[in-house]
Protein backbone atom coordinates (compact mmCIF):
# COMPACT_ATOMS: atom_id res chain seq x y z
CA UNK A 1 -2.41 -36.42 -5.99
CA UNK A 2 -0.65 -39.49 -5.29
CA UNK A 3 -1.40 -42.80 -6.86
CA UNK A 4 -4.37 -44.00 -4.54
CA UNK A 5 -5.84 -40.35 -5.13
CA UNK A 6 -5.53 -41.14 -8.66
CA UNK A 7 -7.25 -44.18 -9.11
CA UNK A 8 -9.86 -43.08 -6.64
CA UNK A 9 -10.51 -40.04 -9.51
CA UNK A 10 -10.64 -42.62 -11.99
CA UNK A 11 -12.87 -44.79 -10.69
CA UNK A 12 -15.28 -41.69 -10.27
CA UNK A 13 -14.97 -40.78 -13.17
CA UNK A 14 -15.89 -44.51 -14.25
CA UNK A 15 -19.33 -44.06 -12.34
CA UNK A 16 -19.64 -40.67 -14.71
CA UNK A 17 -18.41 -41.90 -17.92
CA UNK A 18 -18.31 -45.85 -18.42
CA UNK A 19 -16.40 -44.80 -21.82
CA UNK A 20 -13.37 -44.10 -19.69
CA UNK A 21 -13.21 -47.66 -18.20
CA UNK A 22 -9.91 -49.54 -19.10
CA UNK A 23 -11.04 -53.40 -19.11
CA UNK A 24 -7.56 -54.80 -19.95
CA UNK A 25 -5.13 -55.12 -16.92
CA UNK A 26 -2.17 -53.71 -18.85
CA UNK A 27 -4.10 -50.50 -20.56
CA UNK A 28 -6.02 -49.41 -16.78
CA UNK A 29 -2.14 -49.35 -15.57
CA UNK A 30 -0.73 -47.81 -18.14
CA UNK A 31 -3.58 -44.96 -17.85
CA UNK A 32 -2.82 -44.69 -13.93
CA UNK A 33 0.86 -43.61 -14.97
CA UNK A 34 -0.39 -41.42 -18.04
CA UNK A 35 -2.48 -39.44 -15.00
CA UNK A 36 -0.36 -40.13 -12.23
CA UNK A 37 2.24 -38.22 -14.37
CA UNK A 38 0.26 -35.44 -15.46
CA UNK A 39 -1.79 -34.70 -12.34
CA UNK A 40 0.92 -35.66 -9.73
CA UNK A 41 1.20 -31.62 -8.77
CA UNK A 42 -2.71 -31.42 -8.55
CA UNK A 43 -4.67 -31.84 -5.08
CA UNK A 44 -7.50 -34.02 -4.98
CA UNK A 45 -9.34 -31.39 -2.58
CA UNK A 46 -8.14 -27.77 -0.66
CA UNK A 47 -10.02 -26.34 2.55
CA UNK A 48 -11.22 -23.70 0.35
CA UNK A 49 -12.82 -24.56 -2.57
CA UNK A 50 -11.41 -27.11 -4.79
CA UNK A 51 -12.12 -30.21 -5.57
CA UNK A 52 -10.68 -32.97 -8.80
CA UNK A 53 -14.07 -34.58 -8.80
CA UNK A 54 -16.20 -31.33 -9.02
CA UNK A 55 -13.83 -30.24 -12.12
CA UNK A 56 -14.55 -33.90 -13.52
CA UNK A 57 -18.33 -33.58 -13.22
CA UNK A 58 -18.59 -29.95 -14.45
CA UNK A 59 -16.62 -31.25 -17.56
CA UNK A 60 -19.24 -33.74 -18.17
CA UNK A 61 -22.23 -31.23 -17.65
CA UNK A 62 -20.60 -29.06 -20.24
CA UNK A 63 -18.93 -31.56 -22.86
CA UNK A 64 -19.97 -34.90 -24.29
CA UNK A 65 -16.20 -35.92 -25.18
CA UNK A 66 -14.25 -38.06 -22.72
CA UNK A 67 -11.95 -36.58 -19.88
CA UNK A 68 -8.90 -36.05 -20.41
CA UNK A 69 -6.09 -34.77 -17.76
CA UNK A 70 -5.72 -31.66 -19.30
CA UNK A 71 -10.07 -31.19 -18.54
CA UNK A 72 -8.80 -31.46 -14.51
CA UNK A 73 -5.21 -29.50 -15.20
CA UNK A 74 -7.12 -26.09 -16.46
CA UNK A 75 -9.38 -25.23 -14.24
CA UNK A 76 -6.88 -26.09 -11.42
CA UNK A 77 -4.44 -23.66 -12.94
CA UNK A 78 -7.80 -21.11 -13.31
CA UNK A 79 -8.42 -21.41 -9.79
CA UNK A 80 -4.73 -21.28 -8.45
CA UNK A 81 -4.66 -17.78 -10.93
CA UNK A 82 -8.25 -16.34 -9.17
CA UNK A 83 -7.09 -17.05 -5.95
CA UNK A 84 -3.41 -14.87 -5.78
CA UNK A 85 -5.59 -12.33 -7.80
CA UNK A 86 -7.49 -11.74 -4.79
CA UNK A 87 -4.26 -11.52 -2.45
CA UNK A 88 -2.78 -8.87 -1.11
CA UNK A 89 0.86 -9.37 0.35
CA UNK A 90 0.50 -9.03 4.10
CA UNK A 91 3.33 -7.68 5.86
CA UNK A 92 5.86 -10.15 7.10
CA UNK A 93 6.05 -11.11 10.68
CA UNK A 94 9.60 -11.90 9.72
CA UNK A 95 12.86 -9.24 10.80
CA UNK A 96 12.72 -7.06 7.51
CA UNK A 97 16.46 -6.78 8.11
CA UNK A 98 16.51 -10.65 7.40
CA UNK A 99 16.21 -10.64 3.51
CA UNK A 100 15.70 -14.40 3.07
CA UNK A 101 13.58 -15.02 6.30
CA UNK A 102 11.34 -12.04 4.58
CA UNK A 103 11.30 -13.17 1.02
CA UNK A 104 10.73 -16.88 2.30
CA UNK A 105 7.50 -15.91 4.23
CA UNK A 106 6.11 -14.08 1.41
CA UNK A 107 7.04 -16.82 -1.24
CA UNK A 108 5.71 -19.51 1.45
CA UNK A 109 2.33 -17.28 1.88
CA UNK A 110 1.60 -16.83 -1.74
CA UNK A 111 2.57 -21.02 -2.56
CA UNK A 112 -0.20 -21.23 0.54
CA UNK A 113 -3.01 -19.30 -0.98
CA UNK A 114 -2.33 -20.72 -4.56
CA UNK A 115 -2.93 -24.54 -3.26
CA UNK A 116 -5.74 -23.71 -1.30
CA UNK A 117 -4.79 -23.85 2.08
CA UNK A 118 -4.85 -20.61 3.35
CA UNK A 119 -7.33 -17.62 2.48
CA UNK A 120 -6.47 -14.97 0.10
CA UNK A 121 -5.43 -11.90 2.57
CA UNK A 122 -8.13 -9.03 1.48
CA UNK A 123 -6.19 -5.61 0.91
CA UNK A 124 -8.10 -3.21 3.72
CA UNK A 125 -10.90 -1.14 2.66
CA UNK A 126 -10.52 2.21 3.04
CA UNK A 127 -12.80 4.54 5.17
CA UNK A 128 -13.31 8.22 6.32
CA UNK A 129 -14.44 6.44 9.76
CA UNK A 130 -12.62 8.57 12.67
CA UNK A 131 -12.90 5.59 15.02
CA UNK A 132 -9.54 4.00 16.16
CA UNK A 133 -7.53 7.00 15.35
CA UNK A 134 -3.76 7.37 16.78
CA UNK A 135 -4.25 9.56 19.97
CA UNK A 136 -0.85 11.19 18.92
CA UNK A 137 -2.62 11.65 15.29
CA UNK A 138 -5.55 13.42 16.97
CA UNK A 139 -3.43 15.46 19.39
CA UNK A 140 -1.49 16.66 16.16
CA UNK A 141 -4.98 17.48 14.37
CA UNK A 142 -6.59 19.52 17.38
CA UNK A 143 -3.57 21.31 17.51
CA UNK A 144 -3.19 22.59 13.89
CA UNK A 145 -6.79 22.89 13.15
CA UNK A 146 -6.12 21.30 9.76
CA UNK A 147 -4.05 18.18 7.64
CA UNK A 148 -1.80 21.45 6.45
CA UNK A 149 0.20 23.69 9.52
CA UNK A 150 -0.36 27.02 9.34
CA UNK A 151 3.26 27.65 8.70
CA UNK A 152 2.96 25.35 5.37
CA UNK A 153 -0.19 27.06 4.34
CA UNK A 154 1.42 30.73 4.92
CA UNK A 155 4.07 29.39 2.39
CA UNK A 156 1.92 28.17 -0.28
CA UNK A 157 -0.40 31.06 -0.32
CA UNK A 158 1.80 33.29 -2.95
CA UNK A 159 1.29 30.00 -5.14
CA UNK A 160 -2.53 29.68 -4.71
CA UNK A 161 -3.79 33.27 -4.45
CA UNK A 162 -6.82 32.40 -4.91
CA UNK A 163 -7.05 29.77 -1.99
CA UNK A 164 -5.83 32.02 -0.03
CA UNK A 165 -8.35 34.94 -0.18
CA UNK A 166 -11.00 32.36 0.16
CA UNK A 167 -9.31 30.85 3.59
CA UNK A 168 -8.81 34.65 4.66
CA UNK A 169 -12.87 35.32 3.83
CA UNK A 170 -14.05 32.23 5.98
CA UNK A 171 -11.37 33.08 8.72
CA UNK A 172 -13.28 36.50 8.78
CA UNK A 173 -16.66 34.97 9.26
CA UNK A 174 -17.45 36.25 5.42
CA UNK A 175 -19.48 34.02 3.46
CA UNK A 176 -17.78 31.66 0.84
CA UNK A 177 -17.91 32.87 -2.51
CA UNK A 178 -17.03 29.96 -4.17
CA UNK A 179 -19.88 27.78 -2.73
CA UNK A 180 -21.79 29.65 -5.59
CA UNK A 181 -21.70 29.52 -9.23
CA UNK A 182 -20.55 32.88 -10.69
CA UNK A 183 -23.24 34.45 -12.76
CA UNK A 184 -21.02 36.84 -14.30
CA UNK A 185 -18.08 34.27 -15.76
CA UNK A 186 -19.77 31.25 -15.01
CA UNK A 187 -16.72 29.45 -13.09
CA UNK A 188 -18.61 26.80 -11.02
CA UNK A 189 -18.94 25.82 -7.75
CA UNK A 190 -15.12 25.18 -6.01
CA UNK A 191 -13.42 27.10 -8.52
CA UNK A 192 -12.36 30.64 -8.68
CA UNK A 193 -13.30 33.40 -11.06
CA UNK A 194 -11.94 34.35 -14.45
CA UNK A 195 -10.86 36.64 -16.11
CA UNK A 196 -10.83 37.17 -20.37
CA UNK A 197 -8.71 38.65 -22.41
CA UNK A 198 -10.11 40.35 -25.53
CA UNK A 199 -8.16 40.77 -28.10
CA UNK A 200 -8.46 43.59 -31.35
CA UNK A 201 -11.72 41.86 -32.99
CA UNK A 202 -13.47 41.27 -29.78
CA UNK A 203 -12.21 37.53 -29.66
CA UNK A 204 -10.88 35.88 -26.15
CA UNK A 205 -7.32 35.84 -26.16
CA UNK A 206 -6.91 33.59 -23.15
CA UNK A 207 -8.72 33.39 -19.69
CA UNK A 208 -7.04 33.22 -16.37
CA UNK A 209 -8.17 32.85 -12.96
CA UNK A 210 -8.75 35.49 -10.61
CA UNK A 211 -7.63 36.00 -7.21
CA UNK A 212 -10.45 37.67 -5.84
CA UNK A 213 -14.69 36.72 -7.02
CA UNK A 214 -16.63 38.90 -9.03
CA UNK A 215 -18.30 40.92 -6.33
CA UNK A 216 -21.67 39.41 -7.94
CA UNK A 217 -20.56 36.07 -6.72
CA UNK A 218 -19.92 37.30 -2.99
CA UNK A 219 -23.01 38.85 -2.85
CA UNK A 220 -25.14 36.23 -4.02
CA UNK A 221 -23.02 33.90 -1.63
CA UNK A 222 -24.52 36.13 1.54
CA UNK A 223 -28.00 35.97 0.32
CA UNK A 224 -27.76 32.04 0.49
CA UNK A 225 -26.14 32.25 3.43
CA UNK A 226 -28.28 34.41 4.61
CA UNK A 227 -31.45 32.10 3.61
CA UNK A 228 -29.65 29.38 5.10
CA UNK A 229 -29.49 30.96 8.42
CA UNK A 230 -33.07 31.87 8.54
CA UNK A 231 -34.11 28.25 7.75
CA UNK A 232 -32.43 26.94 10.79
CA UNK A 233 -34.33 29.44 13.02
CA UNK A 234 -37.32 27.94 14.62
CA UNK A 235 -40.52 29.37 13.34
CA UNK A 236 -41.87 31.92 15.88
CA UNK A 237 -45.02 30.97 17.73
């Protein structure tokens, strides 16, 4: 604010407060510099969302003691602080190879958003949406069948036995076993089977997982597939 902003603020906050009223000639200029000095890096209003006066009456709805700069100061800083919490660095239309043109757009976006003259730049939401995919992206995906190649998945297998079997079951149109909870060593639904190690006075030593389900579990994963299958079929007349 500049010096005509200043005394503009003051004389609102005259209408507010009669208190803050400086009669004498000398004392009403000497409290113009006191606030010209303190408040000379504060806007009077932004496009979005601030404004001195507004700070000046909610200090008065909430206190019964006289304004003081630091009243206007605080929730400026407060709302300069909210405001590059909610930014997210956009990239830089700037040459990245150009260090200063780069670090002077991003310095000159943030100083933007902090005085309220530009928008905080939302970070983008993420979504499972398939709409707007890269062609090449969807070429790739077709292709492969899968985020993993086949060539990559062949190599991990020895790493993830029990993965594996389970790809190997579905790729020969058996049911999944572990879509089922095993009633035998109770591993639940996603994960595979255990096994336990009993030790000399019947205690378990350690369990590990198994590479294959209990044969339990695939059979009880047919039966609900098999359910499932008969649901879908429309009812005979």
């Amino acid at each position: 604010m500049d010096r005509r902003e200043i005394a503009a603020l003051l004389a609102y906050i005259g209408r507010l407060d009669p208190r803050s009223i400086r009669t004498d000639e000398g004392e009403a200029r000497d409290q113009l510099a006191q606030w010209n000095e303190l408040l000379g890096d504060v806007p009077m209003a932004t496009p979005h969302g601030w404004d001195a006066r507004i700070a000046a009456r909610q200090h008065y709805r909430t206190s019964p003691y006289q304004i003081q700069p630091a009243d206007v100061v605080r929730p400026w800083e407060s709302y300069r602080r909210n405001r590059l919490a909610l930014h997210w660095d956009p990239t830089p239309s700037a040459d990245p190879d150009d260090q200063a043109a780069w670090t002077a757009e991003l310095v000159g976006t943030r100083r933007a958003v902090a005085a309220g003259i530009a928008q905080p730049a939302y970070a983008p939401a993420i979504t499972s949406s398939q709409e707007g995919i890269n062609p090449r992206l969807q070429a790739r995906l077709d292709q492969i069948g899968s985020c993993i190649p086949p060539a990559a998945r062949a190599a991990l297998a020895p790493f993830r036995p029990a993965r594996a079997a389970r790809e190997a079951a579905v790729a020969r149109g058996l049911p999944d076993a572990l879509s089922v909870r095993c009633e035998w060593c109770l591993a639940p639904v996603g994960e595979p089977c255990r096994r336990r190690r009993i030790g000399p006075n019947d205690g378990v030593r350690a369990i590990t997982p198994r590479a294959t389900p209990h044969p339990g579990r695939v059979d009880l994963a047919a039966q609900q597939a098999q359910h499932a299958e008969q649901a879908q079929q429309p009812a005979l007349a």
